[in-house]
N, C-alpha and C. Protein backbone atom coordinates (compact mmCIF):
# COMPACT_ATOMS: atom_id res chain seq x y z
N UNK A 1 200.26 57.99 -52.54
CA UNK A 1 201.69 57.77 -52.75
C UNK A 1 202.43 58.16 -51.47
N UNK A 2 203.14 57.14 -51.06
CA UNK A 2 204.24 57.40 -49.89
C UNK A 2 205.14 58.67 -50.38
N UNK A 3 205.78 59.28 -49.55
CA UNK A 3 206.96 59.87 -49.57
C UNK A 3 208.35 59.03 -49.14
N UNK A 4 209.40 58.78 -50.24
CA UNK A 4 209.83 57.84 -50.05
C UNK A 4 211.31 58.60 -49.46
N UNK A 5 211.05 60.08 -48.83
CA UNK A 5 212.17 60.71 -48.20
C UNK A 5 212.32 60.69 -46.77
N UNK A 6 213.32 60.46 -46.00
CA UNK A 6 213.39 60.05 -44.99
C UNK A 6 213.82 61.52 -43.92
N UNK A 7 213.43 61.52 -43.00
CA UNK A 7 213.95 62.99 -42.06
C UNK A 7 215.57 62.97 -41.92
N UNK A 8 215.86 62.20 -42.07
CA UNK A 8 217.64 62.29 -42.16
C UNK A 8 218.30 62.76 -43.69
N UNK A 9 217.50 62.32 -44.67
CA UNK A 9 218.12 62.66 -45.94
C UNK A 9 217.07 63.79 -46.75
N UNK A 10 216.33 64.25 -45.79
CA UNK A 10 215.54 65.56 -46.21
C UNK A 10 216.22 66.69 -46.63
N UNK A 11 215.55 67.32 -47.56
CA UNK A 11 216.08 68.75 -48.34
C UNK A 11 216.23 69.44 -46.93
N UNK A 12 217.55 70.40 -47.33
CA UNK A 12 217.84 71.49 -45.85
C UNK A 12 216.42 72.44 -46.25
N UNK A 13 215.93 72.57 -47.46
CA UNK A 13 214.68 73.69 -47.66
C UNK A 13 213.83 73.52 -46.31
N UNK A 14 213.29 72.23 -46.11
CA UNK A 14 212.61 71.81 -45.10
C UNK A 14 212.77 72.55 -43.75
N UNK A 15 214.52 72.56 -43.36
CA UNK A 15 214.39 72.78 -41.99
C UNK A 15 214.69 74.38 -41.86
N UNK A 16 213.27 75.32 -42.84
CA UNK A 16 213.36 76.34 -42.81
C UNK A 16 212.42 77.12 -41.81
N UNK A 17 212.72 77.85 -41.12
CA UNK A 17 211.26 78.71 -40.08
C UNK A 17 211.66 80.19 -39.77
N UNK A 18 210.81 80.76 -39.74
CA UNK A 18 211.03 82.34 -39.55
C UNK A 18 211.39 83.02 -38.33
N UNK A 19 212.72 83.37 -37.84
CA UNK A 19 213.00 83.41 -35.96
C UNK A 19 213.45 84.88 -36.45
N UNK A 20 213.22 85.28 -35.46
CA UNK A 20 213.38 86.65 -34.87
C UNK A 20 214.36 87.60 -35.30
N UNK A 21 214.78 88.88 -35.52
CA UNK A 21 215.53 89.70 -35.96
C UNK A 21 215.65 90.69 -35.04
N UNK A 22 216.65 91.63 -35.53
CA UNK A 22 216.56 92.58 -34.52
C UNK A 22 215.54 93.64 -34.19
N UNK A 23 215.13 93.73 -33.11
CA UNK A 23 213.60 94.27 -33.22
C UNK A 23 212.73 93.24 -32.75
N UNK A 24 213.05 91.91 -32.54
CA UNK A 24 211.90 91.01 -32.68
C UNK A 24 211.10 91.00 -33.78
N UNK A 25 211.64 91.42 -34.74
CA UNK A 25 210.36 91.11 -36.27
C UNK A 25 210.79 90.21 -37.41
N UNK A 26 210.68 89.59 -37.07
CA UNK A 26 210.87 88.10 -37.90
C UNK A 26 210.28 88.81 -39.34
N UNK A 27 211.78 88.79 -40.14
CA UNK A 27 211.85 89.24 -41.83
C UNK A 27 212.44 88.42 -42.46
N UNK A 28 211.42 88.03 -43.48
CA UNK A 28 211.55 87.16 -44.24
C UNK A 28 212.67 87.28 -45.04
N UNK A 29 213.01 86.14 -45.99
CA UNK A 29 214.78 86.13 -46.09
C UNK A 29 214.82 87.63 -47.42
N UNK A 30 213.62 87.89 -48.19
CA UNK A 30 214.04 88.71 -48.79
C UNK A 30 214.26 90.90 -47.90
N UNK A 31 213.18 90.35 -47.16
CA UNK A 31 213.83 91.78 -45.93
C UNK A 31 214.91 91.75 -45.25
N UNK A 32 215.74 90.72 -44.90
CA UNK A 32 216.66 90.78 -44.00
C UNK A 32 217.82 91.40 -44.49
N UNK A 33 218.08 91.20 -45.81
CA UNK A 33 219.07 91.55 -46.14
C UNK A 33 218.89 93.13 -46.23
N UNK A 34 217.95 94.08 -46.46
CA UNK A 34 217.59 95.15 -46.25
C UNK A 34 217.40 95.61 -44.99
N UNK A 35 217.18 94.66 -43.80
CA UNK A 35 217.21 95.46 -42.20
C UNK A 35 215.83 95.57 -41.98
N UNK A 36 214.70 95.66 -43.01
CA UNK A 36 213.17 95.97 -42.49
C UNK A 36 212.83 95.60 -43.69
N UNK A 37 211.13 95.56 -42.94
CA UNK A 37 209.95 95.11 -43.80
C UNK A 37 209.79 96.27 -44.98
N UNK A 38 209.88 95.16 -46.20
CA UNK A 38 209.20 95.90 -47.13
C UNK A 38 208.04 96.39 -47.56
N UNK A 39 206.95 95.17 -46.52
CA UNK A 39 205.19 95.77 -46.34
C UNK A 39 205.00 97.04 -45.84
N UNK A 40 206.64 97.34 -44.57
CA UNK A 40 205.90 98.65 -43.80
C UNK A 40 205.72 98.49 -42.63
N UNK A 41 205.96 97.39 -42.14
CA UNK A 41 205.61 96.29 -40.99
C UNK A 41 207.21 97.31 -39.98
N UNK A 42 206.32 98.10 -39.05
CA UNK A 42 207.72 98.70 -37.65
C UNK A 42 207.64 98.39 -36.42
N UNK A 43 206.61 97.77 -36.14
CA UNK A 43 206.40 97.12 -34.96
C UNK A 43 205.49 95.87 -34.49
N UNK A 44 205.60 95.00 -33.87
CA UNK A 44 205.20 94.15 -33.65
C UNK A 44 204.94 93.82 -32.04
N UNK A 45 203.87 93.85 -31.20
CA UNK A 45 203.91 93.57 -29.96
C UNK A 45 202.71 92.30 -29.79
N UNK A 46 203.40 91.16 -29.27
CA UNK A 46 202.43 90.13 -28.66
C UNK A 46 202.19 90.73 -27.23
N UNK A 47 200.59 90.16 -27.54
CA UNK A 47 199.88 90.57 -26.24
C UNK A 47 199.63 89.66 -25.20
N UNK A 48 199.81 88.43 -26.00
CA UNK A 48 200.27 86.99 -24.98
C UNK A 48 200.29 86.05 -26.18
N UNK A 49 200.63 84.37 -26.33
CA UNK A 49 200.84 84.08 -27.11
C UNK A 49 200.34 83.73 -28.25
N UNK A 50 199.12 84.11 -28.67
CA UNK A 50 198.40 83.74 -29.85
C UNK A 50 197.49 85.25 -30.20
N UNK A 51 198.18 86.50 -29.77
CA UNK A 51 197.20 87.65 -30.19
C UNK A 51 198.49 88.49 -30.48
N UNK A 52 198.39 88.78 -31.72
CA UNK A 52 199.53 90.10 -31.74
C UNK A 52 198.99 91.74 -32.15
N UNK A 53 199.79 92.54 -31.78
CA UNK A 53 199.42 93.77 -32.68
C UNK A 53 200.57 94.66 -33.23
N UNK A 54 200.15 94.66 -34.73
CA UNK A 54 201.05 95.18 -35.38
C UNK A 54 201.12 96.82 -36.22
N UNK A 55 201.95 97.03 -35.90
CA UNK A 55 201.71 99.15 -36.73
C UNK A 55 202.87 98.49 -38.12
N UNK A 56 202.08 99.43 -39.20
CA UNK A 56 202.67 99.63 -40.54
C UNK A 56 202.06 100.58 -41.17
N UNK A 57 202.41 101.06 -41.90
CA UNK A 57 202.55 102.33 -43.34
C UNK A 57 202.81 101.65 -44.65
N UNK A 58 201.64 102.35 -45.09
CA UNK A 58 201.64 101.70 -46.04
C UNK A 58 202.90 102.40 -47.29
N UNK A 59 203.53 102.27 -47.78
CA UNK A 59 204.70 103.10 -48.91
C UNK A 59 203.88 103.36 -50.12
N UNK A 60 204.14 104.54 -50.38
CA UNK A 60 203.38 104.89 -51.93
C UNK A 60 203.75 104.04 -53.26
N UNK A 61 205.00 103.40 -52.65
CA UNK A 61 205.41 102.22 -53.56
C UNK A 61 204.39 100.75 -53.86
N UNK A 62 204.10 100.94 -53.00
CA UNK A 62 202.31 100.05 -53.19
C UNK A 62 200.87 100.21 -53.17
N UNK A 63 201.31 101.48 -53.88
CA UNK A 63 199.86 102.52 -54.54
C UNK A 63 199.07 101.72 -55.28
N UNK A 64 197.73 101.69 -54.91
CA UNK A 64 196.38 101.22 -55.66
C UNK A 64 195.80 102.13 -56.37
N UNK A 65 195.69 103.23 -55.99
CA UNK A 65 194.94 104.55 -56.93
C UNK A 65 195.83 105.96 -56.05
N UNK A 66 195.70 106.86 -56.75
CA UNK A 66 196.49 108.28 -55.96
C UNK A 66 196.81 108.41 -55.00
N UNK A 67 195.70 107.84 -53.85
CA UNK A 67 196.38 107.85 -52.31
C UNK A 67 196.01 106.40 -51.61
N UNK A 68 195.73 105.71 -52.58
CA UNK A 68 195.39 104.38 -51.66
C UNK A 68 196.26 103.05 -51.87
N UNK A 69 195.76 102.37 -50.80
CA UNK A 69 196.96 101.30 -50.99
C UNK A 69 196.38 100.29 -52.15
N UNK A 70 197.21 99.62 -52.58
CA UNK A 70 196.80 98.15 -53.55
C UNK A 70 196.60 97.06 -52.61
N UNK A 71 195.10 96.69 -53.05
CA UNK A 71 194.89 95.50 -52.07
C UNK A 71 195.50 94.34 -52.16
N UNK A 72 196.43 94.02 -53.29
CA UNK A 72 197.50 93.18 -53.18
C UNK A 72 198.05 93.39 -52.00
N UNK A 73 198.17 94.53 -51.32
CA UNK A 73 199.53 94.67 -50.16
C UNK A 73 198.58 94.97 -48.82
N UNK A 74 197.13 95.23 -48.80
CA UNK A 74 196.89 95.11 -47.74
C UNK A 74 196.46 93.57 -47.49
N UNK A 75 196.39 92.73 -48.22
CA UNK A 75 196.30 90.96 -48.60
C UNK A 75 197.73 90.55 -47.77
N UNK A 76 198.62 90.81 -48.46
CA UNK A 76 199.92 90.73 -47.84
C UNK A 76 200.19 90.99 -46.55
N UNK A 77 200.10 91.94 -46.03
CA UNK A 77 200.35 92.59 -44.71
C UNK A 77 199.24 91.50 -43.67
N UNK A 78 198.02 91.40 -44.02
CA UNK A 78 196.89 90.42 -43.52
C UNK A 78 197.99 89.30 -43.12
N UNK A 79 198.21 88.36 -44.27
CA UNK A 79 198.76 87.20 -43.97
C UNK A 79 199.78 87.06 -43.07
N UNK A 80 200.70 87.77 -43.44
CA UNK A 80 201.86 88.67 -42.40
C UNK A 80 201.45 88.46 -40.82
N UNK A 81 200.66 89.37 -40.49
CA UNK A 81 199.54 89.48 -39.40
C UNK A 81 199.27 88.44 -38.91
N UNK A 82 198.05 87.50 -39.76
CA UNK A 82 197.68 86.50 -39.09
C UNK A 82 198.67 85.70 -38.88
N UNK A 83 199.83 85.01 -39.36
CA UNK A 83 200.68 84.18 -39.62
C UNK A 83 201.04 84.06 -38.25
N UNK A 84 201.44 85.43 -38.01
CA UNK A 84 202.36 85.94 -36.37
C UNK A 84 202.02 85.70 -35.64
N UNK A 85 200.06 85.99 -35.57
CA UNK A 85 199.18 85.28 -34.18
C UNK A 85 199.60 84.02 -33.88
N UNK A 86 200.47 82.69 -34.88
CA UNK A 86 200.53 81.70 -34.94
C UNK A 86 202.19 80.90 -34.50
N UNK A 87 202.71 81.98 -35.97
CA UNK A 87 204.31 81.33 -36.11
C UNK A 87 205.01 81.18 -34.05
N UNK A 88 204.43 81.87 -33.34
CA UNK A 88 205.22 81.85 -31.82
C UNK A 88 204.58 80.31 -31.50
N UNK A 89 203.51 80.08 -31.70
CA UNK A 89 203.37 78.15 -31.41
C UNK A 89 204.00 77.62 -32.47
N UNK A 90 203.70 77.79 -33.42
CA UNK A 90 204.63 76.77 -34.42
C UNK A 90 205.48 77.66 -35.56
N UNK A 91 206.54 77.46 -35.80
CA UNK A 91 207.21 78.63 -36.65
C UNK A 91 206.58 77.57 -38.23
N UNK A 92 206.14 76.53 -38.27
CA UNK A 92 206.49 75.78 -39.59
C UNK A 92 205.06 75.82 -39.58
N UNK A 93 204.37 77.06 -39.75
CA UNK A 93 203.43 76.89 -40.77
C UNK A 93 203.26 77.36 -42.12
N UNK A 94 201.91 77.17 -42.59
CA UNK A 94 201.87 77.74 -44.00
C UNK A 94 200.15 78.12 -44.11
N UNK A 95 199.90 78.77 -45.06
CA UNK A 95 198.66 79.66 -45.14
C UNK A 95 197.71 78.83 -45.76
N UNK A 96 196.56 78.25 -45.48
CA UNK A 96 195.61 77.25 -46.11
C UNK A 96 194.55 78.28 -47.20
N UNK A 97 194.33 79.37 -46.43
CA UNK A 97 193.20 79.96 -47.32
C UNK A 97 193.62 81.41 -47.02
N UNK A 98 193.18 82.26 -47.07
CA UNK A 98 192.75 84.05 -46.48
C UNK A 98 191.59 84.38 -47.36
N UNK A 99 191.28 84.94 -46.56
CA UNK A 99 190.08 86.07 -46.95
C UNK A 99 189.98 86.98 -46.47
N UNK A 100 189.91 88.34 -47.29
CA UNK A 100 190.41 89.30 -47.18
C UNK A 100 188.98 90.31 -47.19
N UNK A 101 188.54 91.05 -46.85
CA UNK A 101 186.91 91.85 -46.93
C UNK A 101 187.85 93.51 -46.82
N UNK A 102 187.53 93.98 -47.80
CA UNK A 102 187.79 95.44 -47.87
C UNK A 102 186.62 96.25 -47.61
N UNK A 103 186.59 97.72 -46.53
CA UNK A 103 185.51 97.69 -46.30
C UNK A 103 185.76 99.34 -46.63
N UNK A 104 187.10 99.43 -46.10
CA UNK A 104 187.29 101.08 -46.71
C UNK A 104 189.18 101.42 -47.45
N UNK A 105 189.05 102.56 -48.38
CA UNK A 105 190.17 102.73 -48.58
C UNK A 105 191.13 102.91 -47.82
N UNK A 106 192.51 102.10 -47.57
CA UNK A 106 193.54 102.37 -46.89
C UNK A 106 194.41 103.37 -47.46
N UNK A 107 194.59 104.43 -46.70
CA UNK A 107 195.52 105.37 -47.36
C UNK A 107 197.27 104.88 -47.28
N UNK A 108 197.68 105.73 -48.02
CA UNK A 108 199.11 105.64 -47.81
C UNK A 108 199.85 106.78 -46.96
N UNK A 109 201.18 106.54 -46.78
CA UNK A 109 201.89 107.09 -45.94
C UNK A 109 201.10 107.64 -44.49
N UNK A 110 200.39 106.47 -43.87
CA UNK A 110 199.50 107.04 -42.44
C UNK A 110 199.66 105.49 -42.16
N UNK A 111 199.57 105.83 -40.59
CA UNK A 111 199.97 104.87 -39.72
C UNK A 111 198.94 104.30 -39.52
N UNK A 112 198.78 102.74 -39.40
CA UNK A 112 197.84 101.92 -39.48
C UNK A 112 198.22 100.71 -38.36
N UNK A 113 197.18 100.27 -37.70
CA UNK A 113 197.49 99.17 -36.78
C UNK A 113 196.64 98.00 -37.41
N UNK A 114 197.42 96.73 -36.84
CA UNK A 114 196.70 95.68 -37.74
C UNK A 114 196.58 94.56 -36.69
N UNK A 115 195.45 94.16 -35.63
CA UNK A 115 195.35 93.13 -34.44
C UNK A 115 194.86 91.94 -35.13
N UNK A 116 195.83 91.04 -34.86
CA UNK A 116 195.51 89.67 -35.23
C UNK A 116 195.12 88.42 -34.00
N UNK A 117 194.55 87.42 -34.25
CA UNK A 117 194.43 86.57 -33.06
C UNK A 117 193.77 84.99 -33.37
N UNK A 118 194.32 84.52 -32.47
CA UNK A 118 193.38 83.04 -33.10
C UNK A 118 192.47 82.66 -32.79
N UNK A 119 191.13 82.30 -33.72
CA UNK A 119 189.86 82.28 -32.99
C UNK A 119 189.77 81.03 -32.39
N UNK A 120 190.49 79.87 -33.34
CA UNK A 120 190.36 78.58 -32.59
C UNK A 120 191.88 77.75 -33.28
N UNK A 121 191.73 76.59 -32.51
CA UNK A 121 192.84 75.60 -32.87
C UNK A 121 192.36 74.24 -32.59
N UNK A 122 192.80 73.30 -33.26
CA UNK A 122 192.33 72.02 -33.76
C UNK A 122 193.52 71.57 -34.14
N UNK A 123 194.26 70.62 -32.92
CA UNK A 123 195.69 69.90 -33.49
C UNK A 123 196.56 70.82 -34.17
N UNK A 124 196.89 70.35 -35.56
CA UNK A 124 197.92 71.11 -35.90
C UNK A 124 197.10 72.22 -37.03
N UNK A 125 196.02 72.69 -36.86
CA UNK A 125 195.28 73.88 -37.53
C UNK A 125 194.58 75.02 -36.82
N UNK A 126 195.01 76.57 -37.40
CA UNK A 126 194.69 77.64 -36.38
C UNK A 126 193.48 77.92 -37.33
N UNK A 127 192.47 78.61 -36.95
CA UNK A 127 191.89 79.72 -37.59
C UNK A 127 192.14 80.90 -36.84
N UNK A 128 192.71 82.35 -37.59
CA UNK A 128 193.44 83.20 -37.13
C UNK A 128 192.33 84.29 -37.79
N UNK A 129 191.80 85.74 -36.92
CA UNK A 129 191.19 86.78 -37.41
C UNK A 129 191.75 87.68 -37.27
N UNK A 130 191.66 88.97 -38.27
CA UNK A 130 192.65 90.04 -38.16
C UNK A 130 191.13 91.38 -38.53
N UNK A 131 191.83 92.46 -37.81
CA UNK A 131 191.23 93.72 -38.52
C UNK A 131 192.78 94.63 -38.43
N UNK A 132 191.91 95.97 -39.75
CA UNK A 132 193.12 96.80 -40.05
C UNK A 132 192.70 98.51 -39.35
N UNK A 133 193.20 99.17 -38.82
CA UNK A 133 192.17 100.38 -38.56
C UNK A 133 193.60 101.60 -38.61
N UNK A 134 192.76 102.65 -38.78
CA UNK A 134 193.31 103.78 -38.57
C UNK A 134 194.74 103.43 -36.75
N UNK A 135 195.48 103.90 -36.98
CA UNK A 135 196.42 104.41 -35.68
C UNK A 135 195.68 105.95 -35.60
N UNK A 136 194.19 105.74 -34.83
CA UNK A 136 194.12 106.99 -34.25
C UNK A 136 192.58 106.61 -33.30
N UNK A 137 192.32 107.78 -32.37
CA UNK A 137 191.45 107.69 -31.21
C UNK A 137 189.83 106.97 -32.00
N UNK A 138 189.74 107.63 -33.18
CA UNK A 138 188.69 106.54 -33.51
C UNK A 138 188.51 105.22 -34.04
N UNK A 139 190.11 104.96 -34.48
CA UNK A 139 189.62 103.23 -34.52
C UNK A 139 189.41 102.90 -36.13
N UNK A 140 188.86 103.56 -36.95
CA UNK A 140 188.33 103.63 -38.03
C UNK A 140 188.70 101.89 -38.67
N UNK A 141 187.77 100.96 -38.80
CA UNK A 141 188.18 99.87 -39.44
C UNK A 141 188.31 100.05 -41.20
N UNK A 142 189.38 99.41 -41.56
CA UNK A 142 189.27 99.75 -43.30
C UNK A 142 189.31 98.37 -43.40
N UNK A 143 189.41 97.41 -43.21
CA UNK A 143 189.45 95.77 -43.82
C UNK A 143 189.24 95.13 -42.04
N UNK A 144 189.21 93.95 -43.01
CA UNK A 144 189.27 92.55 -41.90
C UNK A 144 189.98 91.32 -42.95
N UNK A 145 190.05 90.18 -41.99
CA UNK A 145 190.39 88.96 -42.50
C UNK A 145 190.67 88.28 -41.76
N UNK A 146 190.48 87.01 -42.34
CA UNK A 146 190.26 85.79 -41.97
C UNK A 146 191.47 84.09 -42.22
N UNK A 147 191.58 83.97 -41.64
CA UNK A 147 192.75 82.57 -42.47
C UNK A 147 192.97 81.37 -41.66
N UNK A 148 192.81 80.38 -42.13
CA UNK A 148 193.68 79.28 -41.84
C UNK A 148 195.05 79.02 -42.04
N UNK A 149 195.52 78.28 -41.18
CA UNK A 149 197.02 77.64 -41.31
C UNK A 149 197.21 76.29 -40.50
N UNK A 150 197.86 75.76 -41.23
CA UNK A 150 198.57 74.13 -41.14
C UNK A 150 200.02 74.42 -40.98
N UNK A 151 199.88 73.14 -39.67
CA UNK A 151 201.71 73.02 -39.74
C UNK A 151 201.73 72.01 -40.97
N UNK A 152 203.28 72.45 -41.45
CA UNK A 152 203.93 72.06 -42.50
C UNK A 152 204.21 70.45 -42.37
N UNK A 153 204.28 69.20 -43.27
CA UNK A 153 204.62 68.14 -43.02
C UNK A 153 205.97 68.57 -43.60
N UNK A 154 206.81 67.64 -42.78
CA UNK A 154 208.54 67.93 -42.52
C UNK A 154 208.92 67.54 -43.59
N UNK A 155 208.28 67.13 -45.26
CA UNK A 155 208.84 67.71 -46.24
C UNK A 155 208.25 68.31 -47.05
N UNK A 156 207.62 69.35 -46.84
CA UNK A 156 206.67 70.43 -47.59
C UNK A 156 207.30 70.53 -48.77
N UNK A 157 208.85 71.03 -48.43
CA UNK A 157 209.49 72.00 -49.17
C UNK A 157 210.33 71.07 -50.21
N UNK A 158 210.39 69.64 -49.60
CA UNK A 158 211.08 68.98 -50.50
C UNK A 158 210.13 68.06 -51.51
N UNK A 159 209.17 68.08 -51.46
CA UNK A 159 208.19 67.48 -52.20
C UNK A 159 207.47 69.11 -53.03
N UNK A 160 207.50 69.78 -52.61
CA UNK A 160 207.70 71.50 -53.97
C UNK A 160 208.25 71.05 -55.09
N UNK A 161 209.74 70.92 -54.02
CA UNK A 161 210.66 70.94 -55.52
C UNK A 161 211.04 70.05 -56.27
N UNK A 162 210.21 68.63 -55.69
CA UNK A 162 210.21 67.85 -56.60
C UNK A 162 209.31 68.03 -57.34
N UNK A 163 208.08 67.88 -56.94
CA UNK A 163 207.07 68.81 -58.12
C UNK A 163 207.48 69.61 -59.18
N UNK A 164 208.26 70.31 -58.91
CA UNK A 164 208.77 71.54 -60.04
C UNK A 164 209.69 70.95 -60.74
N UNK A 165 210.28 69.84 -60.20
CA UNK A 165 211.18 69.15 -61.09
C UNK A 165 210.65 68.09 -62.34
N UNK A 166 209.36 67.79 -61.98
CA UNK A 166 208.32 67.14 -62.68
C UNK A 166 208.20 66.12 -62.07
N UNK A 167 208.48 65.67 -60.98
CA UNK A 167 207.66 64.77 -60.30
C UNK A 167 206.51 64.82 -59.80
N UNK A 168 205.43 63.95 -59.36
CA UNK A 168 203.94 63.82 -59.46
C UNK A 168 203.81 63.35 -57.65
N UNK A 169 204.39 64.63 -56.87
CA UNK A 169 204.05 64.08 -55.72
C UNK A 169 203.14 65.11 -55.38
N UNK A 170 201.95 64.70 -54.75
CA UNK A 170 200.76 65.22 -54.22
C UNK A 170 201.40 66.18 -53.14
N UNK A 171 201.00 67.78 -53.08
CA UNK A 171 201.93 68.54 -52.20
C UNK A 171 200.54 68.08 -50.27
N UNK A 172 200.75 68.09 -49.64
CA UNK A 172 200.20 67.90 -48.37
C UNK A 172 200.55 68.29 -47.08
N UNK A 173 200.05 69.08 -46.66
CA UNK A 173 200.12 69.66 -45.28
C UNK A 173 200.41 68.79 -44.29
């Protein structure tokens, strides 16, 4: 099935992408209005354009057991991560897969660094790798992960919501 929407009469959803804040940390529309990341996410430094490294804390507000984090949120923070190795070439992507390998408990309230980077690229698809480790002299790895991403076709967002409206359009990268 064609898309029978044209780039001139496209949903404004479409011409959405994630640019920079103060700080340089591109927060998503539900952080901005709060000033910071709600993952925990305080710094962000690219190391050139497709490798970043990022420090976060984890908040006891996304407790997995007494002192550890919920791997819901170290999943989160991952994607976060890898996304970033990416969004500076293309801000309009979106997440194809992750995989996430937990290898040790992440604690909470301790500072954690999270290096992301892209292992390869193919047109408009990254594969992006991340590890998570202690912020300290040994390094300590507690996870890794893995992900793809696709740039967005320029009506991702308007073929969503037609979907949700009950239309039967095939969603496609």
């Amino acid at each position: 099935m064609t898309d029978d929407i044209n780039q001139r009469t496209r949903s404004e959803l479409d011409d959405f992408a994630i640019t920079p804040t103060d700080g340089d940390i591109p927060l998503c529309d539900g952080c901005r209005s709060r000033g910071h990341c709600r993952l925990g996410v305080h710094d962000v430094a690219y190391e050139c354009r497709d490798r970043v490294t990022i420090r976060a804390v984890c908040d006891p507000s996304h407790r997995g057991g007494p002192t550890v984090a919920h791997g819901g949120w170290i999943a989160a923070v991952f994607d976060d991560a890898l996304a970033r190795a990416v969004l500076r070439e293309n801000p309009r992507v979106v997440t194809r897969n992750l995989t996430v390998n937990y290898r040790r408990p992440v604690p909470l309230s301790t500072p954690l660094v999270i290096e992301a980077s892209v292992r390869e690229r193919s047109g408009q698809e990254w594969a992006v790798e991340a590890q998570m480790f202690l912020d300290s002299p040994t390094r300590s790895v507690l996870a890794t992960a893995s992900a793809d991403f696709v740039a967005r076709a320029d009506n991702y967002y308007e073929r969503h919501r037609r979907w949700m409206e009950g239309v039967d359009a095939p969603l496609q990268t």
